[in-house]
C-alpha atoms as a PDB file:
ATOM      1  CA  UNK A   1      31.095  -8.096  10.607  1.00  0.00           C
ATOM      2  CA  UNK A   2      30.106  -4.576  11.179  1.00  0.00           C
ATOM      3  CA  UNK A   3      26.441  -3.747  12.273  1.00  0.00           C
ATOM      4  CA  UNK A   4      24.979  -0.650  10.740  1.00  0.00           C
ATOM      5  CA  UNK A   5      22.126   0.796  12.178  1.00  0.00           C
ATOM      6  CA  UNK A   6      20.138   3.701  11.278  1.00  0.00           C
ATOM      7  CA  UNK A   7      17.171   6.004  12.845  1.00  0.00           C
ATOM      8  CA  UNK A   8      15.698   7.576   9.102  1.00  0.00           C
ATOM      9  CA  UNK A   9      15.046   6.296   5.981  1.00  0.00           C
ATOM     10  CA  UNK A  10      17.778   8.562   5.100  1.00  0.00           C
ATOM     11  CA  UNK A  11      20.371   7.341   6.737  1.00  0.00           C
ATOM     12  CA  UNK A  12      19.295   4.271   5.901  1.00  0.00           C
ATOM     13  CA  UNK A  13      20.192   5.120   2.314  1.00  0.00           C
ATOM     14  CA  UNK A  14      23.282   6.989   3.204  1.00  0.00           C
ATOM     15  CA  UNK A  15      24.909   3.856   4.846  1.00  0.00           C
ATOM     16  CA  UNK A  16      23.899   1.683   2.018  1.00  0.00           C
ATOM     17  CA  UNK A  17      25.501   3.999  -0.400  1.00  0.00           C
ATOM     18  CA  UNK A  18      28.676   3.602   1.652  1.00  0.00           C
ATOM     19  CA  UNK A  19      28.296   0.519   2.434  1.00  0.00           C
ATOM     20  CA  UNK A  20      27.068  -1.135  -0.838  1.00  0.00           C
ATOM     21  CA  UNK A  21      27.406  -5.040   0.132  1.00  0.00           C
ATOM     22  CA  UNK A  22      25.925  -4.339   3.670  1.00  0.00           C
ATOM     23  CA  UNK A  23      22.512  -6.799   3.444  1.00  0.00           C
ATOM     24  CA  UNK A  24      19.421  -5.186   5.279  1.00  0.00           C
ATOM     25  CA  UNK A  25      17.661  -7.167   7.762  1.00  0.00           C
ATOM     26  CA  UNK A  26      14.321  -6.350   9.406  1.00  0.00           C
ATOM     27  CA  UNK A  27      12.288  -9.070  10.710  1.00  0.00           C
ATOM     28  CA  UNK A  28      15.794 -11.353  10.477  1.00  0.00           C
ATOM     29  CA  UNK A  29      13.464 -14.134   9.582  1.00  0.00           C
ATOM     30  CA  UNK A  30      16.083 -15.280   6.315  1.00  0.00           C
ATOM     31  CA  UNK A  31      18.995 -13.564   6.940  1.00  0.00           C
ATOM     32  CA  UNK A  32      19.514 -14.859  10.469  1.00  0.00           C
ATOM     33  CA  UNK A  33      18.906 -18.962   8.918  1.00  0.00           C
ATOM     34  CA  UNK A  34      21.626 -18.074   6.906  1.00  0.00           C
ATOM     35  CA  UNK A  35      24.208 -16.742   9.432  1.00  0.00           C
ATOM     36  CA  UNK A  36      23.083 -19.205  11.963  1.00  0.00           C
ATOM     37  CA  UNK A  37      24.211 -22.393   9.415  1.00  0.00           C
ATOM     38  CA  UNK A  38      27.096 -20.167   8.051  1.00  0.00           C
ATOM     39  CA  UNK A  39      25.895 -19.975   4.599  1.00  0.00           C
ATOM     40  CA  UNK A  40      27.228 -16.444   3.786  1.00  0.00           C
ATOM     41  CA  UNK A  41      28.934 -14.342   5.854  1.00  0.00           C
ATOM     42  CA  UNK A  42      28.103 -10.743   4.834  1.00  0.00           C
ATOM     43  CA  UNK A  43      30.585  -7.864   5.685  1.00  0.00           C
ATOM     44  CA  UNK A  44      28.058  -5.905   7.198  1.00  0.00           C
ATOM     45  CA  UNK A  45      23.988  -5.853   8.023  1.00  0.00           C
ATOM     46  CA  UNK A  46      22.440  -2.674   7.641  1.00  0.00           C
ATOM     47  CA  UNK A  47      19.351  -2.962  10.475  1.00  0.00           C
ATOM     48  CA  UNK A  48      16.257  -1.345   9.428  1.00  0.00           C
ATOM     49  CA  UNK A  49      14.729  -1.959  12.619  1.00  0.00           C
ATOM     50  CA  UNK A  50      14.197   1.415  13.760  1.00  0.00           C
ATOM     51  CA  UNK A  51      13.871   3.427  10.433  1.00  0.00           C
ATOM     52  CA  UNK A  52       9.841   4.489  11.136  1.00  0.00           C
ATOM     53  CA  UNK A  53       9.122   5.349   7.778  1.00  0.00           C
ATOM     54  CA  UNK A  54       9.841   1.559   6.710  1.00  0.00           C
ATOM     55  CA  UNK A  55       6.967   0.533   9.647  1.00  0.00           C
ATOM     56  CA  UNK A  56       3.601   2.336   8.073  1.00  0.00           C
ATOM     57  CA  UNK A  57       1.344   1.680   5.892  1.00  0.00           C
ATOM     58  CA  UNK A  58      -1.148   4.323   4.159  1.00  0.00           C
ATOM     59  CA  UNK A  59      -4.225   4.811   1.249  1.00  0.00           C
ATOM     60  CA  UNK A  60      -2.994   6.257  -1.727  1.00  0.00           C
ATOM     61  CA  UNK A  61      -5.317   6.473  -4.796  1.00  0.00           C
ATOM     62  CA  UNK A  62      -6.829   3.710  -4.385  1.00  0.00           C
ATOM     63  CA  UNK A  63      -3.661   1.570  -3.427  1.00  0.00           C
ATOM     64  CA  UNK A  64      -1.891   0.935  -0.225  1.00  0.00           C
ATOM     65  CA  UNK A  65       1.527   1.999   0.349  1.00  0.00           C
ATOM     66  CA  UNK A  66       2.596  -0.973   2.542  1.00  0.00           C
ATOM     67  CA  UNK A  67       6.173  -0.149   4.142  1.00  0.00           C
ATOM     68  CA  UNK A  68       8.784  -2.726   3.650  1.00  0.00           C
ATOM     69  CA  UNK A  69       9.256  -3.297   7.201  1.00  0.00           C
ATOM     70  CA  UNK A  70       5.103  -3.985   7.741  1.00  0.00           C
ATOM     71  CA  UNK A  71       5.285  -7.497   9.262  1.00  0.00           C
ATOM     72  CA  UNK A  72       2.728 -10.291   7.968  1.00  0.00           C
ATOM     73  CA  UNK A  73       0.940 -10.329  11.434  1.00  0.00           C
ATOM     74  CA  UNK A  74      -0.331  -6.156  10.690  1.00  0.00           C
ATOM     75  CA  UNK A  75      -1.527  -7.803   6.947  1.00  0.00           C
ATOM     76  CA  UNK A  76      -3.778  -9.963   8.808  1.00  0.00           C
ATOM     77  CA  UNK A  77      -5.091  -7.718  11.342  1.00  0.00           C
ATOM     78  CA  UNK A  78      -5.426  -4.571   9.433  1.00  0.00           C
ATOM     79  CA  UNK A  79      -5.570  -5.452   5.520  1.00  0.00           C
ATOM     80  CA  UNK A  80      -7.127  -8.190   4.726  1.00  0.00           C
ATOM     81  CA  UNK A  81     -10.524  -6.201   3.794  1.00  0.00           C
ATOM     82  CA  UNK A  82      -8.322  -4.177   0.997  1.00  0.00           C
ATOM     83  CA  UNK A  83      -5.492  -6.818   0.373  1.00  0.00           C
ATOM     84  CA  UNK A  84      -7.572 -10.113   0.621  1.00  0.00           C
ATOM     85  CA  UNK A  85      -4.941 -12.287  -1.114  1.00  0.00           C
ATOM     86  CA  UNK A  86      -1.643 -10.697   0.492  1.00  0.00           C
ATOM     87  CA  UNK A  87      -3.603 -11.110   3.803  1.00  0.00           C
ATOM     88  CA  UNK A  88      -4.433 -14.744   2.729  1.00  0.00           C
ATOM     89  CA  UNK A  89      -0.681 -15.661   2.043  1.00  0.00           C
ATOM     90  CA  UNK A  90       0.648 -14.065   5.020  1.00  0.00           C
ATOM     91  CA  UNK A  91      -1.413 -16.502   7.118  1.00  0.00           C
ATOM     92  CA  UNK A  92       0.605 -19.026   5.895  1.00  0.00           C
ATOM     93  CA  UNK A  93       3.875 -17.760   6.629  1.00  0.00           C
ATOM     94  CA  UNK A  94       5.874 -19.469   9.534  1.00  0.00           C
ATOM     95  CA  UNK A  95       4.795 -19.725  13.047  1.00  0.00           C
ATOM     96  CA  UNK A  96       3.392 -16.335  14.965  1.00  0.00           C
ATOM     97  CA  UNK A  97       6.514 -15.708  16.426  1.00  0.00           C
ATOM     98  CA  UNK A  98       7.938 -15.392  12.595  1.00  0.00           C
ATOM     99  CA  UNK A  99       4.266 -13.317  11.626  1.00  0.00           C
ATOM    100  CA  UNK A 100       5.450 -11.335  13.861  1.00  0.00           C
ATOM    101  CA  UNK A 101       8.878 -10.485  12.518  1.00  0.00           C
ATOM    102  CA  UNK A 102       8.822 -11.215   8.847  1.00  0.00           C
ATOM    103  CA  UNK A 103       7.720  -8.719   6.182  1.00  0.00           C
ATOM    104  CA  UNK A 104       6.649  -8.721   2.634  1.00  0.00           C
ATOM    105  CA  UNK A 105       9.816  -6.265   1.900  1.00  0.00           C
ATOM    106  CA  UNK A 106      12.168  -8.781   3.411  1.00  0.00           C
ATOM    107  CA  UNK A 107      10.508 -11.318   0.971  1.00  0.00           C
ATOM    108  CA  UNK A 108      11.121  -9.191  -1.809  1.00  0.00           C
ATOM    109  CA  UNK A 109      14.929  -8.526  -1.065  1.00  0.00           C
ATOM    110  CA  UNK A 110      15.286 -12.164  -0.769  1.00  0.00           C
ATOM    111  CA  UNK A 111      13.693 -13.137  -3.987  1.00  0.00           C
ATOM    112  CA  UNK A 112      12.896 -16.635  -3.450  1.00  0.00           C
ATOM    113  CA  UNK A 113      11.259 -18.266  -5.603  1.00  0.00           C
ATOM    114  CA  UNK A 114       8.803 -20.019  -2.779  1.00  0.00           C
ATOM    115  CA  UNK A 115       8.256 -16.514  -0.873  1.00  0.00           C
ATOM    116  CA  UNK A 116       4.507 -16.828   0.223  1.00  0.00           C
ATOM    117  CA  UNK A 117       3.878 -13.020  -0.790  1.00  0.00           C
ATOM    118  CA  UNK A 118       5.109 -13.159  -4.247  1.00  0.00           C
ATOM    119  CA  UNK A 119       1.905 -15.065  -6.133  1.00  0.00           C
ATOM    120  CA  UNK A 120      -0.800 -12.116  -4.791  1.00  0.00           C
ATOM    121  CA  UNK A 121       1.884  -9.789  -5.531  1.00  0.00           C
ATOM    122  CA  UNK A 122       1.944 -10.405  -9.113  1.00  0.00           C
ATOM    123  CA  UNK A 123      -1.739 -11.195  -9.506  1.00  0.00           C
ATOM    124  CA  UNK A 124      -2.956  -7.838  -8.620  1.00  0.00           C
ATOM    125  CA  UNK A 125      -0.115  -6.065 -10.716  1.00  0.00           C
ATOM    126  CA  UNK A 126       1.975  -4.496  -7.125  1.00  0.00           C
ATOM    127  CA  UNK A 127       4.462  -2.286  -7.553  1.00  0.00           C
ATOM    128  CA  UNK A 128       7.577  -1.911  -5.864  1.00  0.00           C
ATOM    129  CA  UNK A 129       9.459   1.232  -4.668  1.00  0.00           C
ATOM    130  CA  UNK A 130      12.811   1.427  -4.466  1.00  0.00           C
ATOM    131  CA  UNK A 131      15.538   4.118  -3.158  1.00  0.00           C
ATOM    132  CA  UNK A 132      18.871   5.412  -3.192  1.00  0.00           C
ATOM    133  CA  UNK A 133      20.688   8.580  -2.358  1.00  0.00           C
ATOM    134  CA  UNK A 134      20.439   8.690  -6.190  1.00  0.00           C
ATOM    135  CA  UNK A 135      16.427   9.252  -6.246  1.00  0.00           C
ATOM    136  CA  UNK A 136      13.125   6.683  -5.948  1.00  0.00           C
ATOM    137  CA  UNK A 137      12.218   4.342  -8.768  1.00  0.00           C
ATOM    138  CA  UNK A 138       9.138   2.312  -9.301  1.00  0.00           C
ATOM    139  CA  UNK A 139       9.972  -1.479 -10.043  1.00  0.00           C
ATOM    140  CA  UNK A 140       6.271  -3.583 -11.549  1.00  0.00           C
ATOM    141  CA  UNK A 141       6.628  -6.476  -9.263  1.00  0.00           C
ATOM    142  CA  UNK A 142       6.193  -8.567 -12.341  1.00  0.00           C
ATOM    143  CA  UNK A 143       9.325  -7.518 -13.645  1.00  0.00           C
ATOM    144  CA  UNK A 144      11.251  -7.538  -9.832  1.00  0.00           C
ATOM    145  CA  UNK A 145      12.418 -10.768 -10.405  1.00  0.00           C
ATOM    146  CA  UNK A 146      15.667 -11.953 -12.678  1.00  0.00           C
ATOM    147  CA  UNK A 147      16.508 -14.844 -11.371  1.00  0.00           C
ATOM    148  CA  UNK A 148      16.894 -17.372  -8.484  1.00  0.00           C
ATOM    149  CA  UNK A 149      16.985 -15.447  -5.472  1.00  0.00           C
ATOM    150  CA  UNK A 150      18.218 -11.815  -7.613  1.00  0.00           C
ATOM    151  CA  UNK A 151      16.471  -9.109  -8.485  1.00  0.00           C
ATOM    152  CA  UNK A 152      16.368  -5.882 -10.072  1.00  0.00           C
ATOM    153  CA  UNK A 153      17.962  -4.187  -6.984  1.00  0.00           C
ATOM    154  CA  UNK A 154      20.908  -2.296  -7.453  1.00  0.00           C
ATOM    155  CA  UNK A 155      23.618  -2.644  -4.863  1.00  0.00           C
ATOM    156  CA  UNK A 156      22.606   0.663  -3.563  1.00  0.00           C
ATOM    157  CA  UNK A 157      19.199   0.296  -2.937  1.00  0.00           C
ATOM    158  CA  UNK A 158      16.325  -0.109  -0.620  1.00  0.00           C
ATOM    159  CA  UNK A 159      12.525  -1.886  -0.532  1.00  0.00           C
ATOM    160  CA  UNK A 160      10.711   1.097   0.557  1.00  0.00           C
ATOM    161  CA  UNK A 161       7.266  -0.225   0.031  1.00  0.00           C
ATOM    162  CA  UNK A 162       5.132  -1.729  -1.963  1.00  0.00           C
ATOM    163  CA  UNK A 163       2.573  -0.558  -3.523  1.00  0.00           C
ATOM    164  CA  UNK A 164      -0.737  -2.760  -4.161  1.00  0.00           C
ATOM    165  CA  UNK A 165      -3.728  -2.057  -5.758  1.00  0.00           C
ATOM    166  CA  UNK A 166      -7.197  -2.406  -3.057  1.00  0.00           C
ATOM    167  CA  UNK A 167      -8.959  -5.387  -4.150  1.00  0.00           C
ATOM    168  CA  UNK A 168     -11.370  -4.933  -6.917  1.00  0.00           C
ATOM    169  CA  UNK A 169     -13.158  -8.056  -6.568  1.00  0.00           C
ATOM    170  CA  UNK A 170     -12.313 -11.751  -4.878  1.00  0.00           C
ATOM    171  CA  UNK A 171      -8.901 -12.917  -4.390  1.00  0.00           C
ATOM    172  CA  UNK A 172      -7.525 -16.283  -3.347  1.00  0.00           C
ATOM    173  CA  UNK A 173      -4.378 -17.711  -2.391  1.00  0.00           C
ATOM    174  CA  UNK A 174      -3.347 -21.496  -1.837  1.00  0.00           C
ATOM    175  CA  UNK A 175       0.098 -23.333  -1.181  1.00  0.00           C
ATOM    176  CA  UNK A 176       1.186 -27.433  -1.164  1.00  0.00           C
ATOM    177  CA  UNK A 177       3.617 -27.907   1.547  1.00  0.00           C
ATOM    178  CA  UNK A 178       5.028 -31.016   2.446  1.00  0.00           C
ATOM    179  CA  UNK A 179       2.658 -30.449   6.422  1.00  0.00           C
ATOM    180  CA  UNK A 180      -0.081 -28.364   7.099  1.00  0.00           C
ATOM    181  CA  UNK A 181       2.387 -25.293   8.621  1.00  0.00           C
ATOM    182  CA  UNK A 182       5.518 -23.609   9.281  1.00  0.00           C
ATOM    183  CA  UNK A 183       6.667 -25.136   5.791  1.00  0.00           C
ATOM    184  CA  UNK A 184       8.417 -23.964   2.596  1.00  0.00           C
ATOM    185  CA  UNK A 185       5.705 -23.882  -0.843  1.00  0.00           C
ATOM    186  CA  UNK A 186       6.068 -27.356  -3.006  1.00  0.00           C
ATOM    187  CA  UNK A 187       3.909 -25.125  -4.628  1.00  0.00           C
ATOM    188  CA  UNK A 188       1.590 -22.327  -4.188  1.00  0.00           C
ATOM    189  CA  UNK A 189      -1.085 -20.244  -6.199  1.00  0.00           C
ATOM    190  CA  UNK A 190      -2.780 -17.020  -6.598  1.00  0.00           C
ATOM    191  CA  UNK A 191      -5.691 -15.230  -9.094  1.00  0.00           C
ATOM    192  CA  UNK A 192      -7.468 -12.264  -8.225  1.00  0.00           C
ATOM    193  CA  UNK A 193     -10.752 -11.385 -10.080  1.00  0.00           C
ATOM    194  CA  UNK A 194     -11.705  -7.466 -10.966  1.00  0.00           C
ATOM    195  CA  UNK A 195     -15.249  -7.585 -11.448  1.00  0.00           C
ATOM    196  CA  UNK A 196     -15.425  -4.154 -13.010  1.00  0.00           C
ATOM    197  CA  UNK A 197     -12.772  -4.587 -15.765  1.00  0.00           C
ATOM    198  CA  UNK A 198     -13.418  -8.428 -16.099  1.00  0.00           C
ATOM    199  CA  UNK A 199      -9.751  -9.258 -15.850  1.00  0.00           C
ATOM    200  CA  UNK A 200      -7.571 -11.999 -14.498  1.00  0.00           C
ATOM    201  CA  UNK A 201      -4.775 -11.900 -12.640  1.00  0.00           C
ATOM    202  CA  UNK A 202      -2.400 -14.525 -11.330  1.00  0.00           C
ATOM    203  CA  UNK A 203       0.467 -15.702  -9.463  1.00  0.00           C
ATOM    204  CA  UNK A 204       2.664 -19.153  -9.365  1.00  0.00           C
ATOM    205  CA  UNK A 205       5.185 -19.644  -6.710  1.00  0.00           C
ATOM    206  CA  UNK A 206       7.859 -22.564  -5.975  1.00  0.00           C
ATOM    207  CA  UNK A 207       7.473 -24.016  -9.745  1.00  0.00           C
ATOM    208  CA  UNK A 208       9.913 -21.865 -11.450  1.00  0.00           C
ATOM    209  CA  UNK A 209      13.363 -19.981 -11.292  1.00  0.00           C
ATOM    210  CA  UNK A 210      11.312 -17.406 -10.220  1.00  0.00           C
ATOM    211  CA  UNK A 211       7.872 -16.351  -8.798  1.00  0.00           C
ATOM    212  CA  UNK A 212       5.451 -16.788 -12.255  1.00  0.00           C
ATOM    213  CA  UNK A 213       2.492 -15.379 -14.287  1.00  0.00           C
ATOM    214  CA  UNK A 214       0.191 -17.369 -16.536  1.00  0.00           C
ATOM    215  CA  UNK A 215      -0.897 -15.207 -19.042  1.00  0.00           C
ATOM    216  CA  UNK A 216      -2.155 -18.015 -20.917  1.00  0.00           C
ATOM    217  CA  UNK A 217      -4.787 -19.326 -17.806  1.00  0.00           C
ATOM    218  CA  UNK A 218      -5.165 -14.975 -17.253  1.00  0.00           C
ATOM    219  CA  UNK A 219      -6.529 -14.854 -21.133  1.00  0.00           C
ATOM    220  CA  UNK A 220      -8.869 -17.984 -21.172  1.00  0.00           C
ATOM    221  CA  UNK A 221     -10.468 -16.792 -17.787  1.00  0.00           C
ATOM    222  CA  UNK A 222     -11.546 -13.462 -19.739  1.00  0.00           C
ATOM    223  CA  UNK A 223     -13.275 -14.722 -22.243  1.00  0.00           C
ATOM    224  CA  UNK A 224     -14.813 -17.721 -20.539  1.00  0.00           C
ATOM    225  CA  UNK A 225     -16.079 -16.774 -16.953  1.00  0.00           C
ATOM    226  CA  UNK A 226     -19.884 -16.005 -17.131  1.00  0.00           C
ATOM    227  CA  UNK A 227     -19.276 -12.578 -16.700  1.00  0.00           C
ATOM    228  CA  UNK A 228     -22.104 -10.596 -15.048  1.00  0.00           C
ATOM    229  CA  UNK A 229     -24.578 -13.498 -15.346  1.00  0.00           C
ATOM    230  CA  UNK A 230     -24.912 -14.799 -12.340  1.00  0.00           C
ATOM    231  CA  UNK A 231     -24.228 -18.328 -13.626  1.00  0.00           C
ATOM    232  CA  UNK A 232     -21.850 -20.804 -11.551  1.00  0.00           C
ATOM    233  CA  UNK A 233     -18.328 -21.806 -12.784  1.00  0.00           C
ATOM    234  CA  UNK A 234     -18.028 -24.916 -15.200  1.00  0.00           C
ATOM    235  CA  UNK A 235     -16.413 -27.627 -14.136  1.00  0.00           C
ATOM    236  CA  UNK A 236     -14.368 -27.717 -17.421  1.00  0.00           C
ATOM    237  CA  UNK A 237     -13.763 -24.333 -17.442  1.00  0.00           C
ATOM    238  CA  UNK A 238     -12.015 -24.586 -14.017  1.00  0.00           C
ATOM    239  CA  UNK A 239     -10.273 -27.606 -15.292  1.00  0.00           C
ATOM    240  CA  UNK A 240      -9.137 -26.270 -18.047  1.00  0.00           C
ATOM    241  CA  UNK A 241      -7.551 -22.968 -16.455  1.00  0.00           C
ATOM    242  CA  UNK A 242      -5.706 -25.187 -14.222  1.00  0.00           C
ATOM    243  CA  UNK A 243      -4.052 -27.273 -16.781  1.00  0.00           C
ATOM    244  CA  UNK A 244      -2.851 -23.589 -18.510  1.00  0.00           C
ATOM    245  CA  UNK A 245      -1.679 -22.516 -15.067  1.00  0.00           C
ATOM    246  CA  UNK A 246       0.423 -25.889 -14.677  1.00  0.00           C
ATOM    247  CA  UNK A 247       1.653 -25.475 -18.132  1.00  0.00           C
ATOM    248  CA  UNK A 248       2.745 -22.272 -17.623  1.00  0.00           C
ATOM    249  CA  UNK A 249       5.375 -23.237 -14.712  1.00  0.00           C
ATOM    250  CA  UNK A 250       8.968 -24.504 -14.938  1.00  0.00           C
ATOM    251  CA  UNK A 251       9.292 -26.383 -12.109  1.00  0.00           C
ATOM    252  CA  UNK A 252      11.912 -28.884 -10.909  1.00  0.00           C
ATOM    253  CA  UNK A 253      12.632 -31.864  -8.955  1.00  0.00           C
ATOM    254  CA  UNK A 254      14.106 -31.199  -5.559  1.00  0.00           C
ATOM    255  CA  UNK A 255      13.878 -32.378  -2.076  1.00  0.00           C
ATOM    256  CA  UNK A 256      10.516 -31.068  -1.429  1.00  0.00           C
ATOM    257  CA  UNK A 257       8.878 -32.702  -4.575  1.00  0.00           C
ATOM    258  CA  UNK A 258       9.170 -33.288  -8.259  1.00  0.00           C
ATOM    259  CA  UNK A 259       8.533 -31.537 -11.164  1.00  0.00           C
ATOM    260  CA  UNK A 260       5.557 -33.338 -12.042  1.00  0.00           C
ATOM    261  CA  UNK A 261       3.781 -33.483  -9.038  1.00  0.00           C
ATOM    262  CA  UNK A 262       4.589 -29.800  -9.101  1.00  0.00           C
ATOM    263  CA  UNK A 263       2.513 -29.527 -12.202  1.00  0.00           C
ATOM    264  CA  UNK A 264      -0.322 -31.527 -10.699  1.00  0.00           C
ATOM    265  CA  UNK A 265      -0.337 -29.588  -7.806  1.00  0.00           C
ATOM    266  CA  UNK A 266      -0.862 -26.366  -9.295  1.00  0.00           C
ATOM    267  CA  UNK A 267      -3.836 -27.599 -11.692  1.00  0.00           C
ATOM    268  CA  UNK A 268      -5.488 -28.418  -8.719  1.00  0.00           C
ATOM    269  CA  UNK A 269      -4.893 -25.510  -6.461  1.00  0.00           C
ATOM    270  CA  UNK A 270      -5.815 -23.323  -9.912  1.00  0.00           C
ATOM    271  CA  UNK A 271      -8.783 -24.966  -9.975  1.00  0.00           C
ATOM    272  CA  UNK A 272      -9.808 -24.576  -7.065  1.00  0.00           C
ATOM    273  CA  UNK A 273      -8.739 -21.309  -5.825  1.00  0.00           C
ATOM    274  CA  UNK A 274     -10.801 -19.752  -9.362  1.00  0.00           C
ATOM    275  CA  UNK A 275     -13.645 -21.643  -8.125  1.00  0.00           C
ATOM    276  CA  UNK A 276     -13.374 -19.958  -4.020  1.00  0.00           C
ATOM    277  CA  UNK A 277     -12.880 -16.754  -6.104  1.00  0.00           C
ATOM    278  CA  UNK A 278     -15.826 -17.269  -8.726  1.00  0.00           C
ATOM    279  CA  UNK A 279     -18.320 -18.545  -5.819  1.00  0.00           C
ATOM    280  CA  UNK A 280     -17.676 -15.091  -3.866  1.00  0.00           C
ATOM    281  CA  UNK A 281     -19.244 -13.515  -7.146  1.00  0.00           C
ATOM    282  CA  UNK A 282     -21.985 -15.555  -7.939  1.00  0.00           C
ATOM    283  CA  UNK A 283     -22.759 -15.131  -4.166  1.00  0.00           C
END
């Protein structure tokens, strides 16, 4: 196995246009699980550990520019006013050591369906940048994801950041696990609220071939959140989103749970995560 390892973004690129099926690892926090039990054995790993453009993070028109290589622990410490629900889900990642280490790009390039950044990532509409020696393309993170563990990453490509919009009003984020930490999502959840536009956005992760929307729960939120009133949520209002946001996964049964408890997991943690979210309007 031949270890590739670059000082620039540039290089960076260069090597992975030469070197095509060479998987980049930054925080390790996947791709050394799956050396370590021999479940692939790549020709090469392209080590974006010193590329410095890949390790920043900056305020862009109202968005942050969070480079791939930004590990969960800087989220935390340094986001969570702007990127409440990122900052939420990166608690949950792992121990500290792997907060430490993992990033929301190596998420992305791994394209689980259970990856703890994906929900707030689609709730708030991120972007994704990509890049090649070919140019820099702009991937919606809502349409990064084909398939079980793919994406639409070309074999000569590179996370460069993410972009994500600054919170426009409350975000939430909650996950089932099968214990209370360092655990893999039976489920997980996130909305974020924009106060200004009165729109809905949310995420579903570990109940589908890949990280989820429901557009259905997103539409009946609109219309039926008290809007600029002042009033509290209704119970059936909260109940109801839920049961759209469970109807709108595809889960299945596996070792961590089944389908249906999947289901019922996510009506609950819909429910309630739109309620955290509604009570930091109403104040």
């Amino acid at each position: 196995m031949d270890f590739l390892r670059p000082s620039t973004l540039d290089e960076a690129l260069a090597m992975k246009a030469e070197f095509p099926a060479a998987v980049p690892i930054a925080g390790g926090t996947d791709v050394m699980v799956e050396l370590n039990f021999d479940i692939r054995r790549p020709a090469a790993l392209l080590d974006l550990g010193r590329v410095a453009e890949l390790s920043r993070w900056s305020q862009e028109n109202g968005h942050v520019a969070l480079g791939a290589a930004v590990p969960y622990t800087r989220v935390v410490t340094e986001l969570a006013d702007v990127l409440p629900g990122l900052a939420m889900a990166s608690r949950t990642v792992g121990s500290p050591q792997i907060r430490n280490r993992g990033t929301v790009g190596g998420n992305l390039g791994s394209a689980s369906p259970a990856g703890d950044a994906h929900p707030p990532l689609l709730a708030v509409a991120a972007d994704v940048e990509v890049a090649s020696v070919r140019g820099t393309r702009i991937v919606p993170a809502r349409e990064f994801f084909s398939g079980p563990k793919k994406s639409a990453l070309e074999p000569d490509e590179l996370i460069v950041a993410v972009r994500v919009p600054n919170a426009a009003g409350p975000q939430q984020f909650a996950k089932v696990g099968t214990r209370n930490a360092m655990v893999i999502a039976v489920c997980s959840f996130a909305v974020a609220l924009d106060v200004t536009n009165k729109s809905v956005g949310t995420g579903i992760g570990s109940a589908g071939p890949t990280p989820l929307r429901a557009r259905e729960a997103e539409e009946f939120a609109v219309t039926e959140l008290p809007w600029g009133t002042g009033k509290p949520l209704q119970e059936n209002t909260a109940r109801a989103f839920g049961e759209l946001v469970a109807a709108a996964a595809r889960p299945m049964d596996d070792v961590r749970g089944s389908a249906a408890y999947r289901r019922h997991a996510l009506s609950v943690l819909a429910r309630r995560a739109l309620g955290w979210a509604w009570q930091e309007v109403v104040g």
